[in-house]
Protein backbone atom coordinates (compact mmCIF):
# COMPACT_ATOMS: atom_id res chain seq x y z
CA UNK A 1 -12.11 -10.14 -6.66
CA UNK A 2 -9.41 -10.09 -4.15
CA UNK A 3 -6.74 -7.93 -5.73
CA UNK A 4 -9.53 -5.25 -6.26
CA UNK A 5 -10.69 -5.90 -2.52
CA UNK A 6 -6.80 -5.39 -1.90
CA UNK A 7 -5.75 -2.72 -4.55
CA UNK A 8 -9.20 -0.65 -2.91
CA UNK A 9 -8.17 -0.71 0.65
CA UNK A 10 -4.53 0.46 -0.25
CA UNK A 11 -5.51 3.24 -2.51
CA UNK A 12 -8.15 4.11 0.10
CA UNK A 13 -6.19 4.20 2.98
CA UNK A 14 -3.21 6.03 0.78
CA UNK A 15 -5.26 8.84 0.12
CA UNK A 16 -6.27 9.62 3.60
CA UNK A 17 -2.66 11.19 4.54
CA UNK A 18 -1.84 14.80 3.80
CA UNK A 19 -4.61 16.50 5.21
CA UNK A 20 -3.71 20.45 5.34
CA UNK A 21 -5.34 23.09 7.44
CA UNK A 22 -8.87 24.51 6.12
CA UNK A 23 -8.67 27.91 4.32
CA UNK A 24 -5.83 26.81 2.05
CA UNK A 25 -5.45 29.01 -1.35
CA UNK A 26 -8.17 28.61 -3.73
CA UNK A 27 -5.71 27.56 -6.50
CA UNK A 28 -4.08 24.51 -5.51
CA UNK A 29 -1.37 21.72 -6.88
CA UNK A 30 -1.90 18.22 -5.34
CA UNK A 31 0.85 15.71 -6.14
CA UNK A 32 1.02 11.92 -5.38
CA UNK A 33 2.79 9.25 -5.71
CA UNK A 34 2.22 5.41 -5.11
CA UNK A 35 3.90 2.26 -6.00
CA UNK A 36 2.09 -0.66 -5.57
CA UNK A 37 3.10 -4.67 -5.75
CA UNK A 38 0.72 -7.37 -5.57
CA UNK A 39 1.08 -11.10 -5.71
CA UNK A 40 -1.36 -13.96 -5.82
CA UNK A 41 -0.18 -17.20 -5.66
CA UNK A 42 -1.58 -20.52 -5.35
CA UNK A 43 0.15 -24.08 -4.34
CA UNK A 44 -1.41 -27.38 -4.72
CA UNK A 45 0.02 -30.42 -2.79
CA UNK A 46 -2.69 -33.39 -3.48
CA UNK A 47 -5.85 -32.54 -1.74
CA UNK A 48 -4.26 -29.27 -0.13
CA UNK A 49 -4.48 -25.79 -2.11
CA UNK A 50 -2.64 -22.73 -0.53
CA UNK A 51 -3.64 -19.21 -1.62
CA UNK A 52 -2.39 -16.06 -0.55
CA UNK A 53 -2.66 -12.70 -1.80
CA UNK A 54 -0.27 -9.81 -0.94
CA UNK A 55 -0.48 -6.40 -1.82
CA UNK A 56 1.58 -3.94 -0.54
CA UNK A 57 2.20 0.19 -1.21
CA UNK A 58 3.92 3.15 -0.59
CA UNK A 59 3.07 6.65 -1.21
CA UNK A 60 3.71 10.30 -0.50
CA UNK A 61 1.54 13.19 -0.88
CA UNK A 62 2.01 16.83 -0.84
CA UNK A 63 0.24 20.19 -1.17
CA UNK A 64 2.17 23.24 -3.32
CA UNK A 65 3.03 24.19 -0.89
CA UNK A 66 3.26 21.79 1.78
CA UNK A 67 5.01 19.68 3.63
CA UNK A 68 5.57 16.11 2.06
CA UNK A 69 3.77 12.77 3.86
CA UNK A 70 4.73 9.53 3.53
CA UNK A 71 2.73 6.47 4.42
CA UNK A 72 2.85 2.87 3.34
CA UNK A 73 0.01 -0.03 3.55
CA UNK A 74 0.39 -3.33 3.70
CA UNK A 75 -2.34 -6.16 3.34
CA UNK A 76 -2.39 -10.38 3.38
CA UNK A 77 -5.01 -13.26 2.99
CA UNK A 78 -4.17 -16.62 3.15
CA UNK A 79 -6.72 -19.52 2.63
CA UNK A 80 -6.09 -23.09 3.06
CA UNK A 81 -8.90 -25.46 1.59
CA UNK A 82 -8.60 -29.11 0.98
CA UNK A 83 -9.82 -29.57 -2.80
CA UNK A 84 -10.95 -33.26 -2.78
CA UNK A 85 -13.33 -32.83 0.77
CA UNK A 86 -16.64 -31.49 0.61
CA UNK A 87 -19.18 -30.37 3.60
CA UNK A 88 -21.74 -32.74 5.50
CA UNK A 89 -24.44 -33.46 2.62
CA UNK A 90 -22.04 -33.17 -0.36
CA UNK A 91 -22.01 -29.49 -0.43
CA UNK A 92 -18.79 -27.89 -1.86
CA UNK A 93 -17.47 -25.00 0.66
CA UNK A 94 -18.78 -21.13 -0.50
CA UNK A 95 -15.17 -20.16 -0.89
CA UNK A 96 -15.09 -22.32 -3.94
CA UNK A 97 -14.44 -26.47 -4.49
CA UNK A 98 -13.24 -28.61 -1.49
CA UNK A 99 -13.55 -27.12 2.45
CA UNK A 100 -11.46 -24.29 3.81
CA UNK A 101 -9.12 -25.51 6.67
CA UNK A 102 -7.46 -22.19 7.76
CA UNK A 103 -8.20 -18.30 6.90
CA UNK A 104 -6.24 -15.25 7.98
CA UNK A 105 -5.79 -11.84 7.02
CA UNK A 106 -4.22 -8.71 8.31
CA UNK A 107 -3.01 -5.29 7.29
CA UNK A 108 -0.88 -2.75 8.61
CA UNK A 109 1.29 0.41 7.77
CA UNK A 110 4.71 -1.08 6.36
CA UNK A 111 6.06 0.24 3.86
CA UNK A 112 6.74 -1.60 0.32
CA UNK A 113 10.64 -0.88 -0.30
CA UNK A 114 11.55 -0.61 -4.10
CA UNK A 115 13.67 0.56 -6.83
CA UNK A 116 12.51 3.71 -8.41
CA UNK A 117 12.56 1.33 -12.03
CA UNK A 118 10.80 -1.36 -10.50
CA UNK A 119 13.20 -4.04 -11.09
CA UNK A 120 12.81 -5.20 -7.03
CA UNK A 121 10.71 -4.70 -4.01
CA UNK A 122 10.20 -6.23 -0.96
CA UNK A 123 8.26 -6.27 2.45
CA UNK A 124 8.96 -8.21 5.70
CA UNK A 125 6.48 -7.94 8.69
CA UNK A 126 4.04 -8.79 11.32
CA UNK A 127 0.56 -7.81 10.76
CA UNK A 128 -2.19 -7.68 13.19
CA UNK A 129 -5.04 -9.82 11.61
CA UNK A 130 -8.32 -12.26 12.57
CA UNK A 131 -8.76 -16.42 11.41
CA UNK A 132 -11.95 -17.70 9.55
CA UNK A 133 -13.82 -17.70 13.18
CA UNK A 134 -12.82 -14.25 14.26
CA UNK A 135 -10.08 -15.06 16.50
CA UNK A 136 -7.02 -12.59 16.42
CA UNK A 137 -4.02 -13.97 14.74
CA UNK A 138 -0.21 -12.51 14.25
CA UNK A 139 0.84 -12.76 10.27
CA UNK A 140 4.53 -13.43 9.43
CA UNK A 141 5.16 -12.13 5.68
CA UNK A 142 8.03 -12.06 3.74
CA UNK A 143 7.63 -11.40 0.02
CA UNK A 144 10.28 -10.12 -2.63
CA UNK A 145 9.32 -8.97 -6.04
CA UNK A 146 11.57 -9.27 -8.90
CA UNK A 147 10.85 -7.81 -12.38
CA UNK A 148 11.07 -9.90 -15.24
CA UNK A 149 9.08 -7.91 -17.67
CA UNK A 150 9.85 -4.53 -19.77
CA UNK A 151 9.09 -1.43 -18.26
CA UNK A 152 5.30 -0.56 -19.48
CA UNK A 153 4.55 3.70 -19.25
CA UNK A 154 1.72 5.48 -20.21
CA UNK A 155 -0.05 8.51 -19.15
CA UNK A 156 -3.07 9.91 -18.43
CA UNK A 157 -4.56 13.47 -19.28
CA UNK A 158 -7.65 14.71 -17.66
CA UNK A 159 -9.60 18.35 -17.59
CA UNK A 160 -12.95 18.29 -15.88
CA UNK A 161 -15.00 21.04 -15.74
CA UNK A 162 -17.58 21.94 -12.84
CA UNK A 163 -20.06 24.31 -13.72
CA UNK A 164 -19.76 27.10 -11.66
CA UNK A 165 -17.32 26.09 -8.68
CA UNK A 166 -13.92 25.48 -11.42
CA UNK A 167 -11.62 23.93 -13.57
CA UNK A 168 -9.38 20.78 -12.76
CA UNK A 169 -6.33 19.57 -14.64
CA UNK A 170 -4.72 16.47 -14.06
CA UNK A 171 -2.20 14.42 -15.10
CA UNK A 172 -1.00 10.63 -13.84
CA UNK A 173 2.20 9.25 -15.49
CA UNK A 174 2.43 5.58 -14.69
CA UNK A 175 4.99 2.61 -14.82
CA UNK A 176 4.35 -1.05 -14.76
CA UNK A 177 6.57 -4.07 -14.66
CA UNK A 178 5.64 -7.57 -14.78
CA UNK A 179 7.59 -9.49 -11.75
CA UNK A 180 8.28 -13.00 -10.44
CA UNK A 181 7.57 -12.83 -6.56
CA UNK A 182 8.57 -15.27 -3.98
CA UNK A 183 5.58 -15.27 -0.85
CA UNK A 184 6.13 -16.76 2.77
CA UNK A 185 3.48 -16.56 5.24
CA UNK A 186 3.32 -17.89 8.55
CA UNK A 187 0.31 -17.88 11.45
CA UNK A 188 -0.75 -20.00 14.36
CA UNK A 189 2.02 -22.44 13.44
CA UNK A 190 1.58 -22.77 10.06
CA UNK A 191 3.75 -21.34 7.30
CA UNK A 192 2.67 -21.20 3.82
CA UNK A 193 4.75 -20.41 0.95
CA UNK A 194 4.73 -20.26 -3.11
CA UNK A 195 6.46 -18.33 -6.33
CA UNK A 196 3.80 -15.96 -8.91
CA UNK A 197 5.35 -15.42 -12.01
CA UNK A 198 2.50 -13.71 -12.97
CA UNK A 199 3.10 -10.60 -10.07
CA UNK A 200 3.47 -6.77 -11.16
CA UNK A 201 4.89 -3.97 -9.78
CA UNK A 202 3.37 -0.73 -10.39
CA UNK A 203 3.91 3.25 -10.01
CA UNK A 204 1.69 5.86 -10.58
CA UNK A 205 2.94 9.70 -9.77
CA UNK A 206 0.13 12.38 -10.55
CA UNK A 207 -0.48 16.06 -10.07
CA UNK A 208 -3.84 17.91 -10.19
CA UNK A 209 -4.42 21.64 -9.97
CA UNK A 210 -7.92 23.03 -8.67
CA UNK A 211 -8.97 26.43 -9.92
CA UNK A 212 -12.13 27.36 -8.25
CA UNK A 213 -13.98 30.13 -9.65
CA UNK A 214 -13.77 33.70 -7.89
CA UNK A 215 -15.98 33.29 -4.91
CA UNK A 216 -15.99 29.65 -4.44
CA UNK A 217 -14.58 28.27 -1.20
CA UNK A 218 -14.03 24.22 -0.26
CA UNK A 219 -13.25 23.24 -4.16
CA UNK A 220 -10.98 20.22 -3.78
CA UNK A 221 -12.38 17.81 -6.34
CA UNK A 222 -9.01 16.27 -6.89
CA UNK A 223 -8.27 13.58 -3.80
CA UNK A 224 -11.78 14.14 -2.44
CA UNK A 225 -10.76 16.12 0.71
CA UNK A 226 -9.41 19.04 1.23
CA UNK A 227 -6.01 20.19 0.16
């Protein structure tokens, strides 16, 4: 549940850049880019279980033509819960067995820096974030990604047809490499830290081409906003 929670803000947030004026040509090629790594790992000392979840992006996006925009996204949850405690009455925590000590999360713009063949990434930063209660909280991350896995492709053909407003073609060509990555997090004093061997790095490039039909204005089915 939380890489999707994760994965979904990234590609959300992603997809808002790029924006070009209204009245653009009725036939138009999108093309994207993102690279993605994410990370879960989970520590347990005795009674004490650390989990944090990273995931981390950067993308460009560009009209033909059109200038090229960049943007990266970068998002962190840590949870600290003591496995063997339980609340007053006997009643496990919601968040899962034991009671949660500590909870932050954050997200900001920095960029994930990688290899274009996925065999390393990395991110160091501050992010602006909240606790468990609400109160705001500066994140320390550091987290380095390296891949351990083969290089996994595979692509993607799409043509969608909308009765009368047009055709769209698209095509994503994707990369995938499983990674070992190394997490260090650190808030209000406390700094949290584990290996995943089980982390990935990922990178999907696509292009999509609207043809509206003659007449039709405002046909940008392929990001969802206007190109």
């Amino acid at each position: 549940m939380m890489k999707r929670l994760l994965t979904g803000l990234s590609t959300a947030a992603l997809l808002a850049v790029g924006v070009a004026p209204a009245g653009a040509a009725p036939n138009i090629y999108h093309t994207i880019s993102s690279t993605n790594g994410f990370t879960q790992v989970v520590e347990t000392v005795g009674c004490e279980q650390t989990q944090i979840f990273v995931d981390s992006s950067v993308a460009q996006y560009a009209d033909q033509p059109g200038p090229v925009n960049k943007q990266g996204l970068t998002s962190v949850f840590l949870r600290i819960t003591d496995i063997c405690a339980t609340t007053a009455g006997g009643v496990a925590a919601a968040a899962g067995p034991g009671v949660v000590l500590f909870e932050a999360e954050g997200q900001n713009m920095a960029p994930l820096v990688v290899d274009p063949r996925l065999t390393a990434a990395s991110i160091s930063t501050e992010l602006p974030g909240t606790d468990g209660n609400g109160n705001p909280v500066t994140i320390g991350l550091a987290a380095a990604w390296t891949g351990t896995g083969p290089l996994e492709h595979s692509t993607v053909h799409n043509h969608a047809n909308f009765p009368g407003e047009g055709n769209v073609n698209a095509t994503d060509n994707n990369l995938r490499r499983t990674a070992t990555a190394k997490v260090s997090v650190t808030v209000n004093g406390r700094t949290a830290a584990g290996t995943d061997s089980e982390a990935s790095l990922e990178q999907v490039k696509s292009r999509c081409i609207e043809v509206a039909r003659p007449g039709v204005e405002d046909f940008y089915p392929c990001f969802g906003f206007p190109g």
